[in-house]
N, C-alpha and C. Protein backbone atom coordinates (compact mmCIF):
# COMPACT_ATOMS: atom_id res chain seq x y z
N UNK A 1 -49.53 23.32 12.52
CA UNK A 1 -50.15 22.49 11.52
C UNK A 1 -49.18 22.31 10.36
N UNK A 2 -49.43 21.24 9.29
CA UNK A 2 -48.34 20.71 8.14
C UNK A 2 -48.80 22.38 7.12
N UNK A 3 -48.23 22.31 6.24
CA UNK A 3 -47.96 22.90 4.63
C UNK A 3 -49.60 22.95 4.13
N UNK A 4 -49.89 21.23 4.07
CA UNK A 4 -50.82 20.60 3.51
C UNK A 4 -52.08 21.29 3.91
N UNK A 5 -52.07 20.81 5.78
CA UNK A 5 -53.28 21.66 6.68
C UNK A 5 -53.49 23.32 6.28
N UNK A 6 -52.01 23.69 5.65
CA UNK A 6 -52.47 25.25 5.77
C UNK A 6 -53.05 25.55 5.03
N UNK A 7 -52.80 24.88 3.73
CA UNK A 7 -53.13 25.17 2.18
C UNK A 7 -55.13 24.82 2.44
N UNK A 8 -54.82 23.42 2.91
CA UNK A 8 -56.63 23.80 3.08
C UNK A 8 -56.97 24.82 3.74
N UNK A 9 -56.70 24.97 4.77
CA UNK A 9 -57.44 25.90 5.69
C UNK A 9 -57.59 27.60 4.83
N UNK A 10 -56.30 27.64 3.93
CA UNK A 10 -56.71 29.26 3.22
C UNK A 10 -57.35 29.19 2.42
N UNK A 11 -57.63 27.70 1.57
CA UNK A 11 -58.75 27.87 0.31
C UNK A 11 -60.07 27.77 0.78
N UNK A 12 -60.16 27.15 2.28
CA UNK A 12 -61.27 27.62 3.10
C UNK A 12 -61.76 28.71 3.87
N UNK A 13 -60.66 29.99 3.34
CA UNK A 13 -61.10 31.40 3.58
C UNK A 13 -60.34 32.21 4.75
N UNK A 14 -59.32 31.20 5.43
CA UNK A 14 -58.96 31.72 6.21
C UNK A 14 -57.32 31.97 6.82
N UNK A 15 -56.99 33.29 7.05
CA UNK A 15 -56.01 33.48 6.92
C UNK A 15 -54.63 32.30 7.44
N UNK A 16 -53.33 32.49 7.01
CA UNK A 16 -52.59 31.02 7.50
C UNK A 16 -50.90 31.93 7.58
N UNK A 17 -50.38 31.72 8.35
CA UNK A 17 -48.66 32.48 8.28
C UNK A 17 -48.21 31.04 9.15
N UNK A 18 -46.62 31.36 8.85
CA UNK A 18 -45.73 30.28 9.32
C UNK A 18 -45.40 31.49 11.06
N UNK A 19 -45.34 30.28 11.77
CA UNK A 19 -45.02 31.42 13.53
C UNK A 19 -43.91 32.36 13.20
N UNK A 20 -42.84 32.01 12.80
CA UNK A 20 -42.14 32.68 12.20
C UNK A 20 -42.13 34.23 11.47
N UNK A 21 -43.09 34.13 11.23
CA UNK A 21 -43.74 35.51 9.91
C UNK A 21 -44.33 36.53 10.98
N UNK A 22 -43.84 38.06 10.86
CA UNK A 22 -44.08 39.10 11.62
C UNK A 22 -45.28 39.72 10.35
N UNK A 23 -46.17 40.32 10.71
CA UNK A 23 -46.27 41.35 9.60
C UNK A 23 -46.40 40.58 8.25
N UNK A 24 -46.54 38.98 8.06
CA UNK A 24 -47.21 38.60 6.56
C UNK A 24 -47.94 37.12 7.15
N UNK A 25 -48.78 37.30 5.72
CA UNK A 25 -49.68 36.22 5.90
C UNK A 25 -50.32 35.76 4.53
N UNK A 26 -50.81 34.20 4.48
CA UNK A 26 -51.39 34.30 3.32
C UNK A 26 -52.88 34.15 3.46
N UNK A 27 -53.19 34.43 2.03
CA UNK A 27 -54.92 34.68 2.06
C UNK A 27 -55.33 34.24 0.40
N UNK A 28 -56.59 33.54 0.52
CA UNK A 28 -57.11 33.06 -0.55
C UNK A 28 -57.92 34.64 -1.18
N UNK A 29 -57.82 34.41 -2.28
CA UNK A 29 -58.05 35.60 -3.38
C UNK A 29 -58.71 35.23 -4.76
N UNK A 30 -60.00 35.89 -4.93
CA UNK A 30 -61.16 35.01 -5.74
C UNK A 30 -61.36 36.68 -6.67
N UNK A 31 -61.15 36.20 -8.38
CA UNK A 31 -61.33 36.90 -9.12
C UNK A 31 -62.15 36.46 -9.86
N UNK A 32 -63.27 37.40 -10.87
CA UNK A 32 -63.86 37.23 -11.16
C UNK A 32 -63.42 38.08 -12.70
N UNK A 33 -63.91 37.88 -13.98
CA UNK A 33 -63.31 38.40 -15.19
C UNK A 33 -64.74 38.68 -15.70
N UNK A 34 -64.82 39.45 -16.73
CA UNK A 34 -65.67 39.99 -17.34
C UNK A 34 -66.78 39.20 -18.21
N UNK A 35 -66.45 38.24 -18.29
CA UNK A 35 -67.12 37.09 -18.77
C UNK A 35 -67.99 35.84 -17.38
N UNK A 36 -67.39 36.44 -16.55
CA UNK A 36 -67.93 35.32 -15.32
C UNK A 36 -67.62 34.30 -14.82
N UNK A 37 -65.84 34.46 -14.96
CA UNK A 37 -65.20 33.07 -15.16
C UNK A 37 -64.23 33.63 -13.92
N UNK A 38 -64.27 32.89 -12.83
CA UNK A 38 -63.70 33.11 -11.84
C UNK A 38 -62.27 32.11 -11.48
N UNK A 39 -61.20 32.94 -10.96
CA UNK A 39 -59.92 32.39 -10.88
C UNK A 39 -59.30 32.77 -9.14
N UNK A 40 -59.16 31.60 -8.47
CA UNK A 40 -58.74 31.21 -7.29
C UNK A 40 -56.87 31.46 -7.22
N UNK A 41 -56.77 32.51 -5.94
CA UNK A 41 -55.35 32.25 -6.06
C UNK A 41 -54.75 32.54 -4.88
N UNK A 42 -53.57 32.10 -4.11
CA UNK A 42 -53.08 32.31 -2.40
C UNK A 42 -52.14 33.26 -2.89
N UNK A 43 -52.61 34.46 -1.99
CA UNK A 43 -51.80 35.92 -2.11
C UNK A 43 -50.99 35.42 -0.85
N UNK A 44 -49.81 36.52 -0.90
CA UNK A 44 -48.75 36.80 0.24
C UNK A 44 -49.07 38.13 0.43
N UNK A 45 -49.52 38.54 1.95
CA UNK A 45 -50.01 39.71 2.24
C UNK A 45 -48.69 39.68 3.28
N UNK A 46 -48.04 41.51 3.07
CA UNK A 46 -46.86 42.01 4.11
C UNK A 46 -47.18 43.37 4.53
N UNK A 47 -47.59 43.33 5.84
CA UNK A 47 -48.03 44.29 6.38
C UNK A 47 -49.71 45.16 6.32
N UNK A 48 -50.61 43.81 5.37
CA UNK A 48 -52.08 44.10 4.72
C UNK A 48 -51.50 45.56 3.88
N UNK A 49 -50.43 46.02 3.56
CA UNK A 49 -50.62 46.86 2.23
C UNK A 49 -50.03 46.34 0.75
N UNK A 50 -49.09 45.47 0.89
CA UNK A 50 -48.41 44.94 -0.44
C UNK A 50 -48.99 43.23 -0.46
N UNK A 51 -48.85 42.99 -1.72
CA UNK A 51 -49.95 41.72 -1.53
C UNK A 51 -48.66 41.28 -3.30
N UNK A 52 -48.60 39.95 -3.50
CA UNK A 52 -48.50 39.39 -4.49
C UNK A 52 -48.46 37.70 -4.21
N UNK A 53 -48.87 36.78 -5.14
CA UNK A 53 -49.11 35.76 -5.37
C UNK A 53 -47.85 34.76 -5.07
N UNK A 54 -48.66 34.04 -3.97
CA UNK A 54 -47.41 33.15 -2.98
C UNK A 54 -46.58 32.07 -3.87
N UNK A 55 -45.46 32.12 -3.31
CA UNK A 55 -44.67 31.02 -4.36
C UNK A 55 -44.24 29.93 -2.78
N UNK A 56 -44.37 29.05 -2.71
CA UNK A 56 -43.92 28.36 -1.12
C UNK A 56 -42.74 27.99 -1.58
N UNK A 57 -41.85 27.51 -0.38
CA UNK A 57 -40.18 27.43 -0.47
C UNK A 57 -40.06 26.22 0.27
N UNK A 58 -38.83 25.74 -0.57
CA UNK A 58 -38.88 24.18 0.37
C UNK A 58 -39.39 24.42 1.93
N UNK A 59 -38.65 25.50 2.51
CA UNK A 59 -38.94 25.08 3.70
C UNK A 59 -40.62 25.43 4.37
N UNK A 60 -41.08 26.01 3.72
CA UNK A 60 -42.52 26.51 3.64
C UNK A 60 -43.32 24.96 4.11
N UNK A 61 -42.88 24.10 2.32
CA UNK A 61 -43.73 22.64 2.65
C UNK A 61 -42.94 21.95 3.55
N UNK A 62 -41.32 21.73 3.92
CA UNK A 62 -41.48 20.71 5.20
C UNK A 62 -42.20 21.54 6.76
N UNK A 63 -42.19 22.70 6.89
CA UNK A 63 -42.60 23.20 7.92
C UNK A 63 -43.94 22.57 8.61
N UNK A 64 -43.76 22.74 10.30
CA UNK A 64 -45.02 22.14 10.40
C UNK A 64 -45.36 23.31 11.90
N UNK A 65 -45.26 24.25 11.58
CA UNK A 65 -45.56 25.36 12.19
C UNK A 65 -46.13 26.45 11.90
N UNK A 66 -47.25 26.07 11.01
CA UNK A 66 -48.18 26.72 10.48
C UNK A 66 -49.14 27.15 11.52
N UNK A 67 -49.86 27.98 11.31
CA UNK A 67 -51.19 28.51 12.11
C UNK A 67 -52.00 29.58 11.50
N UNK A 68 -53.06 29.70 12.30
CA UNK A 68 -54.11 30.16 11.42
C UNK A 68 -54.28 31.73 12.14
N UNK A 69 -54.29 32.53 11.52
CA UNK A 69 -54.13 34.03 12.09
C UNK A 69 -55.52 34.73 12.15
């Protein structure tokens, strides 16, 4: 699938890695703050123990070898 397809498919809950990717994946991540004001964000998960907030790379968006894990 495109960049585009993946990006929906994780803000629709479900996990997305390039075929390429052993051991990472990304995942939509829903915070909530003390006031009740909730903030949406696509983590980079490596190995489900280290996790930080995905930055995509050119080749990320021309890729079209996305899939859904």
């Amino acid at each position: 699938m495109t960049y585009e397809q993946a990006i929906t498919n994780a803000k629709n809950g479900q996990n997305v890695k390039r075929s390429s990717w052993s051991g990472r994946y990304i995942r939509r991540r829903i915070e909530t703050d003390s006031e009740g004001n909730t903030k949406t964000y696509l983590e980079d998960v490596t190995t489900r123990t280290t996790t930080a907030l995905y930055t995509s790379t050119d080749g990320d968006i021309m890729a079209t070898d996305w899939t859904i894990v």
